[in-house]
PDB file of N, CA and C in Angstrom:
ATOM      1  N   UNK A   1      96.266 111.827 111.273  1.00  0.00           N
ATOM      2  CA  UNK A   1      96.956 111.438 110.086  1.00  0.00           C
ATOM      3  C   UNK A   1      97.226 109.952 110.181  1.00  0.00           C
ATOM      4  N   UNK A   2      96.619 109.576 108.931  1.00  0.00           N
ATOM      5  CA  UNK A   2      97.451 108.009 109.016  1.00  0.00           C
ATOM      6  C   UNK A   2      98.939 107.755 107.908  1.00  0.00           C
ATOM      7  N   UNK A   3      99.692 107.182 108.320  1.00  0.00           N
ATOM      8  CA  UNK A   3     101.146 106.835 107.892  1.00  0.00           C
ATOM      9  C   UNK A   3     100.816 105.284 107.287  1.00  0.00           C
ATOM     10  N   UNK A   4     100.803 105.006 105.936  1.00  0.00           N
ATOM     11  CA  UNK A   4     100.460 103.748 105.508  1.00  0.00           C
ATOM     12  C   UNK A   4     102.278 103.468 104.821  1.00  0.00           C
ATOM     13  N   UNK A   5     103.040 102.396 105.583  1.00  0.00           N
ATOM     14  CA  UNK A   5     104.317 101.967 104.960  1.00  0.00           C
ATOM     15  C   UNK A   5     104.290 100.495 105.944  1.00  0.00           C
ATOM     16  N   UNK A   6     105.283 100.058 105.093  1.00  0.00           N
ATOM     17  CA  UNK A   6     106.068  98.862 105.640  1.00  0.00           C
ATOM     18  C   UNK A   6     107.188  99.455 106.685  1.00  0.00           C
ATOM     19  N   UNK A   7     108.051 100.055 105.912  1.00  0.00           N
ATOM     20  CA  UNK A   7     108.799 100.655 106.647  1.00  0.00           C
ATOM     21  C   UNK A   7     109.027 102.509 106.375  1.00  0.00           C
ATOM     22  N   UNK A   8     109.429 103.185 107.238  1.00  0.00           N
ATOM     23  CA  UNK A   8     109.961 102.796 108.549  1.00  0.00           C
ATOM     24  C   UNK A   8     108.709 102.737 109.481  1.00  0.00           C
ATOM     25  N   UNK A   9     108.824 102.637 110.737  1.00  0.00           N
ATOM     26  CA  UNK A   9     108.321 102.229 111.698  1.00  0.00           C
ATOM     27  C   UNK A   9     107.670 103.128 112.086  1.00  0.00           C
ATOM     28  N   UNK A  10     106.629 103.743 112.347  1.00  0.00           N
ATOM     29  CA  UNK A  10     105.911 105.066 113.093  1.00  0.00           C
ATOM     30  C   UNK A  10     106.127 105.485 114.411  1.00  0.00           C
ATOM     31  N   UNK A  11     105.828 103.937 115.570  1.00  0.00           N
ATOM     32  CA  UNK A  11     105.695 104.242 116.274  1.00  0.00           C
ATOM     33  C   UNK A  11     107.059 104.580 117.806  1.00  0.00           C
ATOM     34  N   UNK A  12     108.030 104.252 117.028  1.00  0.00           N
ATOM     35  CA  UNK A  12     109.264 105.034 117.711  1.00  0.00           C
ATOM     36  C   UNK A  12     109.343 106.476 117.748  1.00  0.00           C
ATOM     37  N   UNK A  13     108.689 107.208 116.632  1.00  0.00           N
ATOM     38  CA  UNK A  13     108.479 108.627 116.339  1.00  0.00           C
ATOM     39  C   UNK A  13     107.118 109.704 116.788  1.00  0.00           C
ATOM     40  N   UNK A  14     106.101 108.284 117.029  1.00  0.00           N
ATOM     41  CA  UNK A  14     104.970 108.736 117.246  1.00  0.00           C
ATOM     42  C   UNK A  14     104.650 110.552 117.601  1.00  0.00           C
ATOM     43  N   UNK A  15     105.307 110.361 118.923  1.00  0.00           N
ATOM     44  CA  UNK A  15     104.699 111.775 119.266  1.00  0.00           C
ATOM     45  C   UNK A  15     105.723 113.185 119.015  1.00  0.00           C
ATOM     46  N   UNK A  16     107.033 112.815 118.075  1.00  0.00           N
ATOM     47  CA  UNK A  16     107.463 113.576 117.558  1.00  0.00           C
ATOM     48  C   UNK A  16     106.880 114.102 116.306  1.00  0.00           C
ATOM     49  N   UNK A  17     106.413 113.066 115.526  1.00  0.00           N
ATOM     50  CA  UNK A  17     105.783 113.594 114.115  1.00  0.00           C
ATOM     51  C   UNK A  17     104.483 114.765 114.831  1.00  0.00           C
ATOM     52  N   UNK A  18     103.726 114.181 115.917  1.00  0.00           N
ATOM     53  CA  UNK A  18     102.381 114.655 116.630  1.00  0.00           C
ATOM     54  C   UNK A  18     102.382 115.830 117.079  1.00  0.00           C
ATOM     55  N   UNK A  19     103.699 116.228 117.540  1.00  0.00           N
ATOM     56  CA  UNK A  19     104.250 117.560 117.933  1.00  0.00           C
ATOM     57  C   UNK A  19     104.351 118.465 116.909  1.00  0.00           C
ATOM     58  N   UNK A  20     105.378 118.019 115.889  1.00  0.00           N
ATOM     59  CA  UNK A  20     106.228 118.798 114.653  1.00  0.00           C
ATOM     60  C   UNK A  20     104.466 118.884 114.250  1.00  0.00           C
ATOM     61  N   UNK A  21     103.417 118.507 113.927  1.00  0.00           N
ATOM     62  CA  UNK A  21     101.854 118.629 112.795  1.00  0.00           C
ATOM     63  C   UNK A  21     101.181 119.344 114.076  1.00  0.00           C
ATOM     64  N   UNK A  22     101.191 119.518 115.407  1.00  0.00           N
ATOM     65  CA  UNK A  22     100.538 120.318 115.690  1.00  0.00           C
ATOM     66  C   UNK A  22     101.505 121.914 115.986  1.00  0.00           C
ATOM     67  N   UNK A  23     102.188 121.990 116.198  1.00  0.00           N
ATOM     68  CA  UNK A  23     103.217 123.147 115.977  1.00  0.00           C
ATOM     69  C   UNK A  23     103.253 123.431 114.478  1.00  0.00           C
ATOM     70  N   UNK A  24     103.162 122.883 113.228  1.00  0.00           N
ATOM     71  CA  UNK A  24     102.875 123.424 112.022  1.00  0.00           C
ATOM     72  C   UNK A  24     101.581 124.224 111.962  1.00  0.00           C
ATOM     73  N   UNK A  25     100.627 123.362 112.601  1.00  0.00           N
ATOM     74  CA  UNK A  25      99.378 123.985 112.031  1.00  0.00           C
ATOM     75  C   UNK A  25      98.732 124.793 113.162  1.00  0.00           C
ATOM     76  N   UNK A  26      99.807 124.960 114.299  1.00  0.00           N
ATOM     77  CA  UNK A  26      99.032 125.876 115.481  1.00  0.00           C
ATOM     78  C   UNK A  26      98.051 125.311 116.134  1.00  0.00           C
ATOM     79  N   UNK A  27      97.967 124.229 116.647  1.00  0.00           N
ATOM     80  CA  UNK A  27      96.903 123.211 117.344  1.00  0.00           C
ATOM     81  C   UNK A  27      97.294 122.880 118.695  1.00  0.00           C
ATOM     82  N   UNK A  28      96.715 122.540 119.429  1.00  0.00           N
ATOM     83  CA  UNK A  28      97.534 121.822 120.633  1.00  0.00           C
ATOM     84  C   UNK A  28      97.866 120.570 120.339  1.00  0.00           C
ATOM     85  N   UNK A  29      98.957 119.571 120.586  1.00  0.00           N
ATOM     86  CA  UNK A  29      98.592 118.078 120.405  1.00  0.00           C
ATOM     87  C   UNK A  29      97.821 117.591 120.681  1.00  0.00           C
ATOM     88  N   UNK A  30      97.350 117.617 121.315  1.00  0.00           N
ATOM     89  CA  UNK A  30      96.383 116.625 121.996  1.00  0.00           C
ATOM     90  C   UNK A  30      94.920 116.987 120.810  1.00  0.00           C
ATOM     91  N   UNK A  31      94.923 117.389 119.867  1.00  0.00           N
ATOM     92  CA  UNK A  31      94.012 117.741 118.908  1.00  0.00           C
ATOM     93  C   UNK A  31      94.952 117.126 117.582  1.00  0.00           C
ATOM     94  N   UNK A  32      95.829 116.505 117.732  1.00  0.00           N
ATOM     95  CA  UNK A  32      96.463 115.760 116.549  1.00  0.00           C
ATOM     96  C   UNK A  32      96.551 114.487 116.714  1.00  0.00           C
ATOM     97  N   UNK A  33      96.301 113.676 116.113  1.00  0.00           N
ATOM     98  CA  UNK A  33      96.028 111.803 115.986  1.00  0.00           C
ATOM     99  C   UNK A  33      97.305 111.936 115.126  1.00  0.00           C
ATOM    100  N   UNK A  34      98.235 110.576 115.345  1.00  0.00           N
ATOM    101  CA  UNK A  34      99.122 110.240 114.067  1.00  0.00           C
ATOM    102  C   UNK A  34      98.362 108.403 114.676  1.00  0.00           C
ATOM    103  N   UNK A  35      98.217 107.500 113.517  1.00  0.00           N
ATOM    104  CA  UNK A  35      98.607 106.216 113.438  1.00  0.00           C
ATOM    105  C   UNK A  35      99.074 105.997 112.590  1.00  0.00           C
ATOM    106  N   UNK A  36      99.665 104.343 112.274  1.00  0.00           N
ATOM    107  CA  UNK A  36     100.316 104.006 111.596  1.00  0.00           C
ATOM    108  C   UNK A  36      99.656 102.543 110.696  1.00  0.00           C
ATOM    109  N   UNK A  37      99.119 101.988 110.009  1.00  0.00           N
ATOM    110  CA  UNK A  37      99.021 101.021 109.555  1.00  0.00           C
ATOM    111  C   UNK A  37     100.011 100.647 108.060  1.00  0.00           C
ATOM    112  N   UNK A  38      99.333  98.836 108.036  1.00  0.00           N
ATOM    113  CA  UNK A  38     100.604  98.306 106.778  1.00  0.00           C
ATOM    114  C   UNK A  38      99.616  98.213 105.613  1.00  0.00           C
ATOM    115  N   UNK A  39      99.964  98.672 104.666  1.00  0.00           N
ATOM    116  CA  UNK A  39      99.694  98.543 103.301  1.00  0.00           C
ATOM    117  C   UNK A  39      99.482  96.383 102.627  1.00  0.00           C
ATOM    118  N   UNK A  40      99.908  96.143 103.349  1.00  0.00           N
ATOM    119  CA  UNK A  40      99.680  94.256 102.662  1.00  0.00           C
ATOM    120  C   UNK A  40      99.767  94.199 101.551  1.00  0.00           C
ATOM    121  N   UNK A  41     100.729  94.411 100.960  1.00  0.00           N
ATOM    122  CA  UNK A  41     101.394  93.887  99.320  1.00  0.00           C
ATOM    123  C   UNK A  41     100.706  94.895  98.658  1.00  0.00           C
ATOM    124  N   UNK A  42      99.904  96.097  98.721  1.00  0.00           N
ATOM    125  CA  UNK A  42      99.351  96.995  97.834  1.00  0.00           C
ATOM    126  C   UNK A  42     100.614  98.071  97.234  1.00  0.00           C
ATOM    127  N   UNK A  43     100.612  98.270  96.079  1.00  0.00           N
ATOM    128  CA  UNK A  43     101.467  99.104  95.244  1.00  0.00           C
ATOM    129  C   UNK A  43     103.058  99.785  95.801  1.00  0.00           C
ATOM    130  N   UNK A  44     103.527 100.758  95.382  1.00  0.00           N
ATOM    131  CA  UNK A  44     104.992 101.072  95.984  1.00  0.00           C
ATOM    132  C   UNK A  44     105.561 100.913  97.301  1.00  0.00           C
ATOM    133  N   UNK A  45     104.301 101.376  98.022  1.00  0.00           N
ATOM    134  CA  UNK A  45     104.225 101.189  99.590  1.00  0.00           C
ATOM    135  C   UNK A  45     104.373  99.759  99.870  1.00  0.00           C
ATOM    136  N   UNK A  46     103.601  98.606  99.450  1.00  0.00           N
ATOM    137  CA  UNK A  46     103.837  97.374  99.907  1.00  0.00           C
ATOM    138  C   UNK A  46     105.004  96.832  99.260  1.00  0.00           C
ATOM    139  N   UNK A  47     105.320  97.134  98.598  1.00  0.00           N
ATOM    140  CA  UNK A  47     106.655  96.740  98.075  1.00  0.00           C
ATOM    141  C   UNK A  47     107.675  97.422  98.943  1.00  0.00           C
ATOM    142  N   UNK A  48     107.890  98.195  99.788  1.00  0.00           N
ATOM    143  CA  UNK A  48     108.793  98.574 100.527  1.00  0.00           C
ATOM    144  C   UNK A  48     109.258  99.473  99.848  1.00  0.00           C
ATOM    145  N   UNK A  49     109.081 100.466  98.713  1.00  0.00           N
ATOM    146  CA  UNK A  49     109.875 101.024  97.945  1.00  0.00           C
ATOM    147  C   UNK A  49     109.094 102.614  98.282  1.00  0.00           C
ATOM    148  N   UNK A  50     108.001 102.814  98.705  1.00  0.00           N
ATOM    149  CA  UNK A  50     107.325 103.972  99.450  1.00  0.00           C
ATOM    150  C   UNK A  50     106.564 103.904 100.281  1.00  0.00           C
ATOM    151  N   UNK A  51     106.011 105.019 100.632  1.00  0.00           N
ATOM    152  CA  UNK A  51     104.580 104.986 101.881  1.00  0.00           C
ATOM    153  C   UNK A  51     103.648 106.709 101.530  1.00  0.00           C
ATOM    154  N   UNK A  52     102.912 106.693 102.095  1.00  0.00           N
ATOM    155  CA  UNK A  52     102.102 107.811 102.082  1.00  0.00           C
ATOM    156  C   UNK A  52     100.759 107.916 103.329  1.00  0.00           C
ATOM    157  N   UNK A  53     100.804 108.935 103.312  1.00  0.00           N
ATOM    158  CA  UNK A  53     100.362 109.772 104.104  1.00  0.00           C
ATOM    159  C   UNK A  53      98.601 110.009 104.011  1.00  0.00           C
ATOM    160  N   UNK A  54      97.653 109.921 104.880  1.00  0.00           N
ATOM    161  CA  UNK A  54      96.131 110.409 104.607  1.00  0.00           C
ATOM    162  C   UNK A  54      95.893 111.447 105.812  1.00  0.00           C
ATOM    163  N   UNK A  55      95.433 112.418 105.482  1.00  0.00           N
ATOM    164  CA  UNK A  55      95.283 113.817 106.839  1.00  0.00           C
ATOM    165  C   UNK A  55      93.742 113.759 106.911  1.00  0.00           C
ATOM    166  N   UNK A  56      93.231 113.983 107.637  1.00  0.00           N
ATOM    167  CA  UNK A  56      91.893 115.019 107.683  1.00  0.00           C
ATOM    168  C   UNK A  56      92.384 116.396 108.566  1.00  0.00           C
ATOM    169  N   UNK A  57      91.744 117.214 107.501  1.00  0.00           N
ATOM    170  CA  UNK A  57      91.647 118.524 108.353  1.00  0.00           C
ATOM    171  C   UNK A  57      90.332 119.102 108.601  1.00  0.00           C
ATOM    172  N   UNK A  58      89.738 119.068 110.408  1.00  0.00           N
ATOM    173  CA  UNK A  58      88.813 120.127 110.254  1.00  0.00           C
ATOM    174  C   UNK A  58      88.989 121.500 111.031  1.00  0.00           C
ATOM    175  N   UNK A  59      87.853 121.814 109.995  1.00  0.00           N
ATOM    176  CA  UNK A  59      88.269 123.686 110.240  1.00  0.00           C
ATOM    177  C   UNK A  59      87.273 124.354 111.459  1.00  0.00           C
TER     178      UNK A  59
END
């Protein structure tokens, strides 16, 4: 999963979010990626006012 925001910060949380998405979906972690990149002035997210999320899932 990538985490596209300004804020908050991802990587203080890193392997909590990594845990909580592989315990949702029944995976081991180590079969779950989280990063984090910045949006650079693009729409709600670069404005600091949101962020969002991109997954791949394979089956």
């Amino acid at each position: 999963m990538t985490v596209v925001a300004d804020r908050p910060h991802v990587s203080p949380r890193r392997d909590e979010i990594r845990a909580t998405l592989a315990a949702t979906l029944g995976v081991p972690a180590d079969a779950v990626s989280v990063k984090a990149t910045r949006p650079e002035g693009l729409g709600l997210s670069g404005d600091g006012v949101g962020c969002f999320a991109v997954a791949i899932v394979r089956g």
